[in-house]
N, C-alpha and C. Protein backbone atom coordinates (compact mmCIF):
# COMPACT_ATOMS: atom_id res chain seq x y z
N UNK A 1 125.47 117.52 123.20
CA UNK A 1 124.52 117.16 124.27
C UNK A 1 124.15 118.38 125.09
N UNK A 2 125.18 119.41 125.40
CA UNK A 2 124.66 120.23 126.32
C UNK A 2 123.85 121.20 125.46
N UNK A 3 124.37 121.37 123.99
CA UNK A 3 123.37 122.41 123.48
C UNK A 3 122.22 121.58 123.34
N UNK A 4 121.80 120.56 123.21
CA UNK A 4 120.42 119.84 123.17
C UNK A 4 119.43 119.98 124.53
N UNK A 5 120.46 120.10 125.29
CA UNK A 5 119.59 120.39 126.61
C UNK A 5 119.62 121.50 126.75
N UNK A 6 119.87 122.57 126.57
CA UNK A 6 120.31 124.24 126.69
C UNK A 6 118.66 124.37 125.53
N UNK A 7 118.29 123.72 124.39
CA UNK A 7 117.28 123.90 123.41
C UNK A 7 116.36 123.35 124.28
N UNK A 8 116.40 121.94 124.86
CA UNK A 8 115.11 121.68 125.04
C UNK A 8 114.44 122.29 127.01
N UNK A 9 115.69 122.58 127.49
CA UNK A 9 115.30 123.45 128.91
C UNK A 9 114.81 125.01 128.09
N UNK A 10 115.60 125.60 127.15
CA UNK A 10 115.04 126.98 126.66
C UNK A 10 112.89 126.83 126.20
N UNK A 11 112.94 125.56 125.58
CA UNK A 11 111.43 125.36 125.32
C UNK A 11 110.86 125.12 126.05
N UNK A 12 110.95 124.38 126.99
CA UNK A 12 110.31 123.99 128.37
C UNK A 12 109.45 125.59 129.41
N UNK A 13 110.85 125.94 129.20
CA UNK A 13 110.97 127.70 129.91
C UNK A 13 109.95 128.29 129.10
N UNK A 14 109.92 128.40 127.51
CA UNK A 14 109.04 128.81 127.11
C UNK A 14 107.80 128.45 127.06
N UNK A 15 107.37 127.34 127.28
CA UNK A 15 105.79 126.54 127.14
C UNK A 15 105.56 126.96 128.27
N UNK A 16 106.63 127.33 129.58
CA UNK A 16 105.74 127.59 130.88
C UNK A 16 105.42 128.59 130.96
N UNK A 17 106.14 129.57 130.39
CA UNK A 17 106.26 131.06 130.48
C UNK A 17 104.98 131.32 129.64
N UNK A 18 104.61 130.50 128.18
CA UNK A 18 103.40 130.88 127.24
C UNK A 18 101.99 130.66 128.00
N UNK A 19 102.43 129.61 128.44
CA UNK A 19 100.81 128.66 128.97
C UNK A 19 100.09 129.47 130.01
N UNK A 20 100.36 130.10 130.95
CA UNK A 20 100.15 131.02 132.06
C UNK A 20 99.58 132.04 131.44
N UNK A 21 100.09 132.35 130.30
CA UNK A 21 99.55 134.01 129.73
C UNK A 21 98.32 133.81 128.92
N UNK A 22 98.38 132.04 128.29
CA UNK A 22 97.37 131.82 127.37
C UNK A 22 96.21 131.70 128.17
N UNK A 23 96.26 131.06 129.13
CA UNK A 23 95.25 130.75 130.18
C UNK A 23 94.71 131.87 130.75
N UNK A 24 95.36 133.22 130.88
CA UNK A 24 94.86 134.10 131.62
C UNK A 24 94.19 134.76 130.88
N UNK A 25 94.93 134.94 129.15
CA UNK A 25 93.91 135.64 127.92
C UNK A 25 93.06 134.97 127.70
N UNK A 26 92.65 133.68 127.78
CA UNK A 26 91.32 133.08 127.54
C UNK A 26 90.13 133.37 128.81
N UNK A 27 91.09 133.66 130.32
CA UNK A 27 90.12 133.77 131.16
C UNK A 27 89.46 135.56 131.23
N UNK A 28 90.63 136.23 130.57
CA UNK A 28 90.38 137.69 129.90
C UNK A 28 89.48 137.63 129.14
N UNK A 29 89.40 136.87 127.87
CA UNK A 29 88.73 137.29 127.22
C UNK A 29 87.21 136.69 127.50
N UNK A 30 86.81 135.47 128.34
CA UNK A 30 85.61 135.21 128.76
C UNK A 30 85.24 136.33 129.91
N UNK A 31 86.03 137.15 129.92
CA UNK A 31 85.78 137.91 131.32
C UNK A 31 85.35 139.32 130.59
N UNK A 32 85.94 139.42 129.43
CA UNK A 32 85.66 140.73 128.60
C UNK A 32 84.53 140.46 127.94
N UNK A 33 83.69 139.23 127.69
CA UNK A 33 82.23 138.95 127.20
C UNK A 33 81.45 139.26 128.29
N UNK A 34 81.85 138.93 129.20
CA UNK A 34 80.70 138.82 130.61
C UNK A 34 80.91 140.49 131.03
N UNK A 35 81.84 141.20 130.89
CA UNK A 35 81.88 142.59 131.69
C UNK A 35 80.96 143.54 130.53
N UNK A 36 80.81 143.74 129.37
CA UNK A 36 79.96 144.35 128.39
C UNK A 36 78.64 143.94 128.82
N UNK A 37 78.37 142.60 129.23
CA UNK A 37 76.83 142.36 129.43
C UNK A 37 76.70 143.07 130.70
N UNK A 38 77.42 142.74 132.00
CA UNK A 38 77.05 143.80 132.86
C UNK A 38 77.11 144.86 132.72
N UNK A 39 77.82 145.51 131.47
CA UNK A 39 78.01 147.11 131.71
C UNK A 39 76.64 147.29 130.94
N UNK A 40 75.82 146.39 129.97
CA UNK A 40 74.84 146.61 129.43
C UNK A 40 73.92 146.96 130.56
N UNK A 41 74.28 145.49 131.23
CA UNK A 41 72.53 145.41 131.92
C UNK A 41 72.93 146.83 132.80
N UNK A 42 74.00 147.22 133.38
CA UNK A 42 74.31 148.54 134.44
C UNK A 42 73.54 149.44 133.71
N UNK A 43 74.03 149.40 132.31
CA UNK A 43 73.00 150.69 131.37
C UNK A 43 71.70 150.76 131.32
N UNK A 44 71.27 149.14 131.14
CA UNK A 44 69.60 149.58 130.72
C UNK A 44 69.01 149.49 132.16
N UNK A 45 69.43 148.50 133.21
CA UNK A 45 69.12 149.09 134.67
C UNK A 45 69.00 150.55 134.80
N UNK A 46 70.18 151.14 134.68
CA UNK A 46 70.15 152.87 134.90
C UNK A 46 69.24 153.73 134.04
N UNK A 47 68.97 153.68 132.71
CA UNK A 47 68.10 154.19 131.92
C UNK A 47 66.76 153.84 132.52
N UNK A 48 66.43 152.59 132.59
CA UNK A 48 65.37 152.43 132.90
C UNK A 48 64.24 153.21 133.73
N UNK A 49 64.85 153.01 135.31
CA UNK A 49 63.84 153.94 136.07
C UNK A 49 64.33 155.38 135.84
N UNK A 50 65.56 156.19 134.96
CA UNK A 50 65.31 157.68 134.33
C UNK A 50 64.23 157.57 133.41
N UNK A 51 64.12 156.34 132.67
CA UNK A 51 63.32 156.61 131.79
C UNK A 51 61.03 156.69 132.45
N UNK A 52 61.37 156.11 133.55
CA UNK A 52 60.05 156.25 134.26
C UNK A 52 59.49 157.30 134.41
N UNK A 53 60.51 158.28 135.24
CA UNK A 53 60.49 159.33 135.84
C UNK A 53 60.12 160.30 134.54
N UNK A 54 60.96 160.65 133.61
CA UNK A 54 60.70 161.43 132.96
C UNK A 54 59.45 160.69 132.15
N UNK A 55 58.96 159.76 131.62
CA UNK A 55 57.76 159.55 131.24
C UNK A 55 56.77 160.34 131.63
N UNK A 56 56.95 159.98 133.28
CA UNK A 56 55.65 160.33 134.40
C UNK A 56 55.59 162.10 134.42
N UNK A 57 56.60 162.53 134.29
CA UNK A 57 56.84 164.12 134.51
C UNK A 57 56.31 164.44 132.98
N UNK A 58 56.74 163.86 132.19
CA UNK A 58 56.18 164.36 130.37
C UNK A 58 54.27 164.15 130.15
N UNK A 59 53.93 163.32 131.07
CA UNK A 59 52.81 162.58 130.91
C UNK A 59 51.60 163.29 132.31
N UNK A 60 52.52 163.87 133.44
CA UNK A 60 51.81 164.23 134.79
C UNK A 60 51.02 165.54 134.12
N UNK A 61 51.23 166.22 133.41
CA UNK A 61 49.70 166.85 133.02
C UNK A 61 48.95 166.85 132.07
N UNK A 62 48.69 165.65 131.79
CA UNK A 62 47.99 165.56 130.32
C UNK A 62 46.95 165.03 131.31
N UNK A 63 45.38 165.39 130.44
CA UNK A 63 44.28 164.48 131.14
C UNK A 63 44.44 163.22 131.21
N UNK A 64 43.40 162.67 132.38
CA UNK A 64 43.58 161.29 132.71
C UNK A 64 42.19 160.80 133.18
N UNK A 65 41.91 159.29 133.02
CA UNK A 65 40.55 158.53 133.49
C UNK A 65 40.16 157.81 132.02
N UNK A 66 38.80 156.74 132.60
CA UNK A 66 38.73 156.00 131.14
C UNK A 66 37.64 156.69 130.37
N UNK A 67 36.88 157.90 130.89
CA UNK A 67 36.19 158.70 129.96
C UNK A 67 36.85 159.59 129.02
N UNK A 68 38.04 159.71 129.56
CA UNK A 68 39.05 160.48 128.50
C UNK A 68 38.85 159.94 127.01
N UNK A 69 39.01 158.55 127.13
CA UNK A 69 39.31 157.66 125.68
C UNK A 69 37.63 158.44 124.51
N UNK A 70 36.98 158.54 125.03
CA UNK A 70 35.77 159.35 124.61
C UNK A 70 35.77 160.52 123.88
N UNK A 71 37.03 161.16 124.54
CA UNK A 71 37.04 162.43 124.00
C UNK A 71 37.49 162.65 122.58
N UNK A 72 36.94 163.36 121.33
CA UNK A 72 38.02 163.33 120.57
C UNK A 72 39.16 163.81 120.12
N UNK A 73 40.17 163.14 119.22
CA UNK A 73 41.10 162.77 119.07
C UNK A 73 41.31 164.72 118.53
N UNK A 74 40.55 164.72 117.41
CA UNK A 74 40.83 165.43 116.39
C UNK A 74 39.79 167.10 116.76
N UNK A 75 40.31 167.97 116.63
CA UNK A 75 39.33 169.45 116.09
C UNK A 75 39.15 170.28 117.65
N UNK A 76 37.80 171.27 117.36
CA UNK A 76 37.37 171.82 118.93
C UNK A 76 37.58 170.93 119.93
N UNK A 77 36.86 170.03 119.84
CA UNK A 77 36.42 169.23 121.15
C UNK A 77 37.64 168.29 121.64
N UNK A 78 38.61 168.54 121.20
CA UNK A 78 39.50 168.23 121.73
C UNK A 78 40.37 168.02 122.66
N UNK A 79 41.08 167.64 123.32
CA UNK A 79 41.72 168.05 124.50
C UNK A 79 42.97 169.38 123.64
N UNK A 80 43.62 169.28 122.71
CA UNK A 80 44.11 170.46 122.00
C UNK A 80 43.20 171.54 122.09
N UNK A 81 42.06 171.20 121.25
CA UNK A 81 41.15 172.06 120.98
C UNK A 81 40.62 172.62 122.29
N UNK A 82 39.95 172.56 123.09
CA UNK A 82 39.67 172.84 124.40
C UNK A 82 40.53 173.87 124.99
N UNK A 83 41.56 173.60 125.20
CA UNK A 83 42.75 174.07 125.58
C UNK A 83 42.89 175.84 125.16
N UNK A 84 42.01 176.07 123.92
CA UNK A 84 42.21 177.21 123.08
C UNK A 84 40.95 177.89 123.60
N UNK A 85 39.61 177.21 124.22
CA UNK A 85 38.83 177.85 124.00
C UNK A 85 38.78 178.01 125.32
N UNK A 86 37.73 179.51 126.44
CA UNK A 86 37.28 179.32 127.43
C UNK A 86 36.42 178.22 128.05
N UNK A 87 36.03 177.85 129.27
CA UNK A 87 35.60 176.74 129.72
C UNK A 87 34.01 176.39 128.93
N UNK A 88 32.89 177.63 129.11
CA UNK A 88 31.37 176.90 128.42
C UNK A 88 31.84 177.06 127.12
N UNK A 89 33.03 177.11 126.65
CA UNK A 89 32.93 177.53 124.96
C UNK A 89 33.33 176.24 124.57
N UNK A 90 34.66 175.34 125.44
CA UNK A 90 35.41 174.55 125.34
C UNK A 90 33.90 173.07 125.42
N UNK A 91 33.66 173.26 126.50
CA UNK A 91 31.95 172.44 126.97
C UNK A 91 31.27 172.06 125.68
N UNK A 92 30.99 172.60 125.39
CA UNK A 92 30.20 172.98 124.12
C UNK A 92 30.23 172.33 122.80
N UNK A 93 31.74 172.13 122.94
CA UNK A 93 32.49 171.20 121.98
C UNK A 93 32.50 169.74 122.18
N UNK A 94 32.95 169.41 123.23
CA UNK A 94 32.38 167.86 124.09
C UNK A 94 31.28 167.12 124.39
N UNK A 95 30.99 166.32 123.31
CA UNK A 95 29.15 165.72 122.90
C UNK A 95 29.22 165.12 124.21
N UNK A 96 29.78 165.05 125.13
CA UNK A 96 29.45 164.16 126.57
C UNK A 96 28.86 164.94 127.56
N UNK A 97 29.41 166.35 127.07
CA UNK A 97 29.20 167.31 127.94
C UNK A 97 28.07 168.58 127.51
N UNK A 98 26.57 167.92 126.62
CA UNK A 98 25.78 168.79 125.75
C UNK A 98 24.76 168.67 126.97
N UNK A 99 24.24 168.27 127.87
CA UNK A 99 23.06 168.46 128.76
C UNK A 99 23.92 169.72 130.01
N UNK A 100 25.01 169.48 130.33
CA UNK A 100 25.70 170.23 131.13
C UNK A 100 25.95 172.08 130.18
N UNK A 101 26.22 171.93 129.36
CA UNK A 101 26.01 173.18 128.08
C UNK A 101 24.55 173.64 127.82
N UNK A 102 23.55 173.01 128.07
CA UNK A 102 22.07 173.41 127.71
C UNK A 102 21.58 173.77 129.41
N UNK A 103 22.20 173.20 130.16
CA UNK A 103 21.58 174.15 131.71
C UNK A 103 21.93 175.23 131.86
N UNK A 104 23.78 175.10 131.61
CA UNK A 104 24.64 176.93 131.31
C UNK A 104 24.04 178.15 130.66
N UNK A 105 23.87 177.15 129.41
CA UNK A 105 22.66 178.40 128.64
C UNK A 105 21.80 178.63 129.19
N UNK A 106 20.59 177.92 130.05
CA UNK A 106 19.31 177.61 130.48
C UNK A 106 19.80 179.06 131.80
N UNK A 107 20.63 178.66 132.30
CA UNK A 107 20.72 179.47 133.70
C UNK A 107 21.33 181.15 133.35
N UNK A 108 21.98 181.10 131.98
CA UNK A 108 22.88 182.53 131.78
C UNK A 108 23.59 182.56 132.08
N UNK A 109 24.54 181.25 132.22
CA UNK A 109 26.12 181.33 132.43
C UNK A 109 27.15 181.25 131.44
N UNK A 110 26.69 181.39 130.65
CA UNK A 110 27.93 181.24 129.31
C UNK A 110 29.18 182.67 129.59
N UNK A 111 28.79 183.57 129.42
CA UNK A 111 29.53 184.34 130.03
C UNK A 111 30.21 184.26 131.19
N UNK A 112 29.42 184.58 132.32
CA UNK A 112 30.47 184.18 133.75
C UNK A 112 31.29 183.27 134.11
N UNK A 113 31.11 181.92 133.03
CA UNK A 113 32.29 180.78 133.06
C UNK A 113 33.14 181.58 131.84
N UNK A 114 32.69 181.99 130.83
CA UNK A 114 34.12 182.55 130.32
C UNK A 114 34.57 183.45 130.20
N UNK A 115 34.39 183.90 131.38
CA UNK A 115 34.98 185.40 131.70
C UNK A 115 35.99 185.38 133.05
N UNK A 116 35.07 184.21 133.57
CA UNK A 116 35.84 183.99 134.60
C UNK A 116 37.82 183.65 134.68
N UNK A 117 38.36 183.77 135.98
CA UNK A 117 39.94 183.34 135.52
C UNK A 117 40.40 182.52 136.23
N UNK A 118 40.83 181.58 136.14
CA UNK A 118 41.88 180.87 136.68
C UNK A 118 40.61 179.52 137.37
N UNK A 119 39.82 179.26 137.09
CA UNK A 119 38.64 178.27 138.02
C UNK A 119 39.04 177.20 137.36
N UNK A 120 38.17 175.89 138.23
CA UNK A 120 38.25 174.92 138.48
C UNK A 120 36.41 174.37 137.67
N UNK A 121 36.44 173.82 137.22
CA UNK A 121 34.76 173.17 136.74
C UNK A 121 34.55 171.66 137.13
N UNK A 122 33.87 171.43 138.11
CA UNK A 122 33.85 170.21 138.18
C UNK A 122 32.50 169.84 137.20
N UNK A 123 32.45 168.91 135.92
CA UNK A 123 31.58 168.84 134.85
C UNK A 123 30.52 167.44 134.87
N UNK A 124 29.51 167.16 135.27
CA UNK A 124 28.90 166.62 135.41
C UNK A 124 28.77 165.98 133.83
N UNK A 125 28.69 164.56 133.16
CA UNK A 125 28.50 164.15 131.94
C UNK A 125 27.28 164.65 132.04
N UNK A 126 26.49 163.94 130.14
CA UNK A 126 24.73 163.77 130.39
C UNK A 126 24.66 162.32 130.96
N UNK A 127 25.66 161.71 131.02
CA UNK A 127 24.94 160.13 132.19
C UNK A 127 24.91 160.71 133.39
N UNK A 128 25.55 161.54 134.06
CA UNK A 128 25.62 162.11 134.99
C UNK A 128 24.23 162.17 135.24
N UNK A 129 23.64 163.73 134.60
CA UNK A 129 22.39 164.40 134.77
C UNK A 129 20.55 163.10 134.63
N UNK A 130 21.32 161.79 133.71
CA UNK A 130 20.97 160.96 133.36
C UNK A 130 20.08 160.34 134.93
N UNK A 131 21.29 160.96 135.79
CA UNK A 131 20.71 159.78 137.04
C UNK A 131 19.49 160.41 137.60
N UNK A 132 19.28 161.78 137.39
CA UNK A 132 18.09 162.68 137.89
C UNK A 132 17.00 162.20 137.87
N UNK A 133 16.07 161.78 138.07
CA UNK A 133 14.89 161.83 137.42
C UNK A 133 14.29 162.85 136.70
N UNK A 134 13.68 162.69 135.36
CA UNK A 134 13.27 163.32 134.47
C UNK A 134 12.57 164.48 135.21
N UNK A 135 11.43 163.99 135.99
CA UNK A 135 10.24 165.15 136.54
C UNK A 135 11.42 166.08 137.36
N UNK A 136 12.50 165.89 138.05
CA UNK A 136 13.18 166.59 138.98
C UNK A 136 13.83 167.24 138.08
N UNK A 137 14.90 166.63 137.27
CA UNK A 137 15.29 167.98 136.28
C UNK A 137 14.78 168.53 135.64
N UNK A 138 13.60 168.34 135.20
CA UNK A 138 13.08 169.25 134.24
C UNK A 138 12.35 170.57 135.38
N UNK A 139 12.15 170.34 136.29
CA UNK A 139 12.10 171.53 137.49
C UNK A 139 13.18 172.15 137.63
N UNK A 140 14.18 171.10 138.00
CA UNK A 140 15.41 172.17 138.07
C UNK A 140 15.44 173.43 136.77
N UNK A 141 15.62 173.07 135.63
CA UNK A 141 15.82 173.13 134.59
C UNK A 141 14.90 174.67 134.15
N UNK A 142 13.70 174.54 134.60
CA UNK A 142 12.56 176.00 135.06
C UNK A 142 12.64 176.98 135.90
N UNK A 143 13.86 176.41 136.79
CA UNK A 143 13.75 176.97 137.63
C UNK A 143 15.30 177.85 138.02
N UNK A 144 15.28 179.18 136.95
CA UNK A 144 16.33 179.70 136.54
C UNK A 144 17.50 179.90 138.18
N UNK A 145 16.86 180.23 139.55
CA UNK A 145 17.68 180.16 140.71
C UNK A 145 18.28 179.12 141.22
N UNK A 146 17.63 178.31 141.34
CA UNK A 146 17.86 176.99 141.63
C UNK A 146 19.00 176.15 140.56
N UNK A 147 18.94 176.73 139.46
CA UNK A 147 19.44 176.03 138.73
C UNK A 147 21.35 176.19 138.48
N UNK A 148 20.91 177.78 138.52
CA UNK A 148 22.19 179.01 138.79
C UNK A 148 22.91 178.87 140.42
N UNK A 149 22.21 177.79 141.65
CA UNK A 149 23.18 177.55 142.81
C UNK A 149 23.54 176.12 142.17
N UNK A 150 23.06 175.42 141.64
CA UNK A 150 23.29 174.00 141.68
C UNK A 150 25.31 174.19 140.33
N UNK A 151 24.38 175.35 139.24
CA UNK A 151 26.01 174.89 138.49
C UNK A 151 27.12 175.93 138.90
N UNK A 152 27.08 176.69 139.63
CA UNK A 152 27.99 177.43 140.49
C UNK A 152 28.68 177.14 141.42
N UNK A 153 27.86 175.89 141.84
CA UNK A 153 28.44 174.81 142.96
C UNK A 153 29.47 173.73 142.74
N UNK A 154 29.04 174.04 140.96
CA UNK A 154 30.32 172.99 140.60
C UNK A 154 31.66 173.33 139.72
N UNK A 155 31.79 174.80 140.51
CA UNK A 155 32.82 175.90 140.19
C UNK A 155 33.57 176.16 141.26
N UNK A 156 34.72 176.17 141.03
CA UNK A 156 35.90 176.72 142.45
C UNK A 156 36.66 177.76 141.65
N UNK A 157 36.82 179.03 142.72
CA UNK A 157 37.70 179.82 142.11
C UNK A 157 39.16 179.89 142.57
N UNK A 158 40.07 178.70 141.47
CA UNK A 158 40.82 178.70 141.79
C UNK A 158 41.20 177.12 140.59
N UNK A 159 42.22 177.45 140.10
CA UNK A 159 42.88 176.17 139.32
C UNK A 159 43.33 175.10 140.54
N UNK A 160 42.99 174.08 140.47
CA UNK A 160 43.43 172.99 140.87
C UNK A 160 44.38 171.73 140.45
N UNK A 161 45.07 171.24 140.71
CA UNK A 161 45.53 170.54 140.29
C UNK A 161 45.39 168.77 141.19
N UNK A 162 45.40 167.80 140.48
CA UNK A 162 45.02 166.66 141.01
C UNK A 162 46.01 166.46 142.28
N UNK A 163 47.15 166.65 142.49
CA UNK A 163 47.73 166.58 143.92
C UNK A 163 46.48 167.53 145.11
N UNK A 164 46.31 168.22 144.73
CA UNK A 164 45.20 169.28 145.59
C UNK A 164 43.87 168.29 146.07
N UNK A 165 43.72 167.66 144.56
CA UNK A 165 42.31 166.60 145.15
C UNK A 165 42.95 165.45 145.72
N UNK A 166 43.52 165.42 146.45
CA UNK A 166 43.58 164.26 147.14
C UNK A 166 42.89 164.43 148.53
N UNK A 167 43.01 165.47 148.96
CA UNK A 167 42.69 165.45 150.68
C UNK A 167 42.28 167.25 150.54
N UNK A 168 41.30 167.25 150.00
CA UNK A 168 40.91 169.04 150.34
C UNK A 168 39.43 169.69 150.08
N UNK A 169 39.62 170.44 150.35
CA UNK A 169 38.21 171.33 150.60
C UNK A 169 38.13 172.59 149.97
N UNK A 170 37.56 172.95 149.30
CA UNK A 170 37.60 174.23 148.29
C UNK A 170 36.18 174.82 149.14
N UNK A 171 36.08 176.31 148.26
CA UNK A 171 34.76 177.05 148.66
C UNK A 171 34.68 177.20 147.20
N UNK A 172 33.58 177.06 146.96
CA UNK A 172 32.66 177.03 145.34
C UNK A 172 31.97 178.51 144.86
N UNK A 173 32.01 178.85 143.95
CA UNK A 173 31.35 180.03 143.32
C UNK A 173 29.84 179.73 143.97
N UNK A 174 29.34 179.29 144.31
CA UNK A 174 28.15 179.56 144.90
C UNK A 174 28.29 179.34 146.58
N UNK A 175 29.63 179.59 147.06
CA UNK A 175 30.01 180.25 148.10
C UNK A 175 29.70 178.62 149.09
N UNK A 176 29.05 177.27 148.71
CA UNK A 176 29.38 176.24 149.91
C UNK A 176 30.34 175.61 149.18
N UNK A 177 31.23 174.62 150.37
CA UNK A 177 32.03 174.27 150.10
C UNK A 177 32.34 172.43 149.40
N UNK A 178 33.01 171.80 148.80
CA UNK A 178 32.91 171.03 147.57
C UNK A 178 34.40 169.73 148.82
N UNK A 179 34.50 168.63 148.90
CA UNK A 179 35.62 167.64 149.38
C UNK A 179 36.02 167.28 148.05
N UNK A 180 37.04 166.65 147.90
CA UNK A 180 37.49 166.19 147.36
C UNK A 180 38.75 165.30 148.10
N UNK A 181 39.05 163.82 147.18
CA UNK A 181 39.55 162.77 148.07
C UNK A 181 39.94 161.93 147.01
N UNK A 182 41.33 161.24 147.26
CA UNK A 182 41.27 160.76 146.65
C UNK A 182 43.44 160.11 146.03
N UNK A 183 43.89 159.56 145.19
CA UNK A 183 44.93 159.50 144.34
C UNK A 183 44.83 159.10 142.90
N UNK A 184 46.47 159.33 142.34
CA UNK A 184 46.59 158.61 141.08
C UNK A 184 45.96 158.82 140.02
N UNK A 185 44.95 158.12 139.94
CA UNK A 185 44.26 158.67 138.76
C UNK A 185 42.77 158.65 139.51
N UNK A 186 42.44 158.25 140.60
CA UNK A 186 41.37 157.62 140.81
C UNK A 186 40.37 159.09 142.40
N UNK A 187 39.77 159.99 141.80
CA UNK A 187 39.28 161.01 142.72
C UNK A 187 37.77 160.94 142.80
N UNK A 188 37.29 161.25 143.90
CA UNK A 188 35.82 161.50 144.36
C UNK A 188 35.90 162.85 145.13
N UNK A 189 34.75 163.47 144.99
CA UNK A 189 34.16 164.62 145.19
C UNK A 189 33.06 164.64 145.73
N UNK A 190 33.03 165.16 147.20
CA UNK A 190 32.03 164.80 148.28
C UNK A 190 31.71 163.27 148.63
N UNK A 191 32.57 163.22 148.26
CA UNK A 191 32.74 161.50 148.63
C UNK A 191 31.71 160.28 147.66
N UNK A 192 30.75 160.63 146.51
CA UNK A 192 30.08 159.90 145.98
C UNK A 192 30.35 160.41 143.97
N UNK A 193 30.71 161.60 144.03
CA UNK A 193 30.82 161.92 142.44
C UNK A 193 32.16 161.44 141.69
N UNK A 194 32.69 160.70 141.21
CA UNK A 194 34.09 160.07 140.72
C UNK A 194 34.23 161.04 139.86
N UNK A 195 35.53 160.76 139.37
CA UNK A 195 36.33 162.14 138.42
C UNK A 195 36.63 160.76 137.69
N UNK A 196 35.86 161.21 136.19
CA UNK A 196 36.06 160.16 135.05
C UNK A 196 37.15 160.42 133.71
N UNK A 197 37.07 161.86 133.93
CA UNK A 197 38.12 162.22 132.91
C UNK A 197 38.55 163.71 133.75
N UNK A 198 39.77 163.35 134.06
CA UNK A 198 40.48 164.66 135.07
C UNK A 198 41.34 165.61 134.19
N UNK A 199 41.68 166.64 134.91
CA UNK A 199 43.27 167.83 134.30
C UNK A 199 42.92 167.74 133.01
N UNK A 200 41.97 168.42 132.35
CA UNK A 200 41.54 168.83 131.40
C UNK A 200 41.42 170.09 131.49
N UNK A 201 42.44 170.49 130.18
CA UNK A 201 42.83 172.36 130.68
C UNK A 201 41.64 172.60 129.30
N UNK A 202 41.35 174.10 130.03
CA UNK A 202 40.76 175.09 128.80
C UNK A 202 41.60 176.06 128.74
N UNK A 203 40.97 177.30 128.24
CA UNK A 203 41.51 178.67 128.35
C UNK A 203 41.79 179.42 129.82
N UNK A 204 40.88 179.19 130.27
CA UNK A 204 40.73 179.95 131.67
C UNK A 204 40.60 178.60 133.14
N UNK A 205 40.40 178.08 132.74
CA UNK A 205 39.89 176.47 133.81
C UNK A 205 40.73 175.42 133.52
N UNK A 206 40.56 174.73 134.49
CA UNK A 206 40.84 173.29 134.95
C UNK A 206 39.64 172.33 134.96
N UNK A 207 39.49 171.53 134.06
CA UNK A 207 37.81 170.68 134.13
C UNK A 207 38.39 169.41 135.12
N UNK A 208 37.03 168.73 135.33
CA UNK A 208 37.61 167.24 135.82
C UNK A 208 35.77 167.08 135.97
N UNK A 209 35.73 165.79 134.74
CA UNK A 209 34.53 165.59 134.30
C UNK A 209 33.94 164.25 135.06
N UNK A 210 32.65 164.79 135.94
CA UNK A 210 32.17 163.52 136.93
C UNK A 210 31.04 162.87 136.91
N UNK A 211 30.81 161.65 137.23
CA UNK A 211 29.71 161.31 136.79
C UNK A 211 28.60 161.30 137.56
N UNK A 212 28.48 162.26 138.88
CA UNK A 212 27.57 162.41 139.32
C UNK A 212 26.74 163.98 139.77
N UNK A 213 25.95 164.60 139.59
CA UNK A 213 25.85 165.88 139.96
C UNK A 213 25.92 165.96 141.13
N UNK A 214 26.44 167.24 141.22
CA UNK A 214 27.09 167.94 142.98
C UNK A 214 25.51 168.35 143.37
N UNK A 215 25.34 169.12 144.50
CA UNK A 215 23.98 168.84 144.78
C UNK A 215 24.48 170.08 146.30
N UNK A 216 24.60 171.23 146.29
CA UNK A 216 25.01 171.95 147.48
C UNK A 216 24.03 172.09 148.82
N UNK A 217 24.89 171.99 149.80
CA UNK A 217 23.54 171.46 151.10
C UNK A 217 22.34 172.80 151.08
């Protein structure tokens, strides 16, 4: 009798002693499913906004705007391609930018834009020049002085960068001065010309292509 009770107090002791540990490894191991998902989500939380940042820093000087999508992909006219050539050489290459290339020639600036160093081009499209009236540009257009303040005006000597256009004032190769205003992706120039395709590097320049002509007082 006493060893029967000495066996069944020894099992007793043991079921209490087991049950406590089983209970705590089952609450372990639901606790070791749930701690991996937080250490996940801790991970892709944390990756996440690194992964913003460096996007935005990999991505902060490549051109930007929805005339960009225009540009092509492939060859000269490229944003690669561009990149290689000086600014009227780079122009030249960009079918958006062939009425703005035929005044350059028209006025004798092919040279002085690519000779020039370190400038800024603010580039009028042909919808741009589009808005002129025909009889007015085609005066301009004759009229080799007039024509030589108007695209000099839409030259700064000096690379810019889109933080700069937000709130500033340049002096222009034809010596008046140019506003610019603006964030993000979204800039105006003298307060009515929008920047449709911006930070477009050449050889020697900084473009930022607008859709309205500058017009110096």
């Amino acid at each position: 009798m006493n060893s029967l009770k000495i066996r069944r107090t020894a099992i007793a002791v043991a079921a209490a002693t087991v049950l406590p540990f089983s209970l705590a490894a089952c609450s372990d191991s639901g606790g070791t499913k749930a701690a991996p998902a937080a250490g996940n989500e801790a991970r892709t939380g944390a990756s996440s906004p690194m992964d913003g940042p460096m996007d935005g820093s990999m991505t902060g000087d490549e051109p930007f705007g929805a005339a960009c999508a225009g540009v092509p992909k492939e060859g000269a006219g490229s944003f690669d391609g561009m990149a290689k050539d000086p600014v009227a050489t780079a122009a030249s290459n960009n079918p958006a930018l062939s009425t703005l290339v035929a005044a350059v020639k028209q006025a004798g600036l092919v040279d002085t834009l690519n000779n020039a160093k370190d400038i800024t081009v603010f580039a009028p499209t042909n919808d741009a020049f589009a808005k002129i009236p025909k009889a007015d540009l085609d005066k301009v257009l004759a009229d080799k002085a007039t024509l030589t303040k108007i695209l000099t005006y839409h030259a700064v000597g000096q690379k810019l960068t889109p933080e700069q256009l937000e709130n500033g004032s340049f002096e222009t190769l034809q010596k008046g001065m140019v506003t610019t205003k603006g964030s993000g992706e979204s800039y105006k120039v003298n307060g009515t010309s929008n920047v449709v395709c911006g930070n477009v590097r050449t050889a020697n320049a900084n473009v930022y292509i607008v859709d309205t002509v500058l017009m110096p007082q």
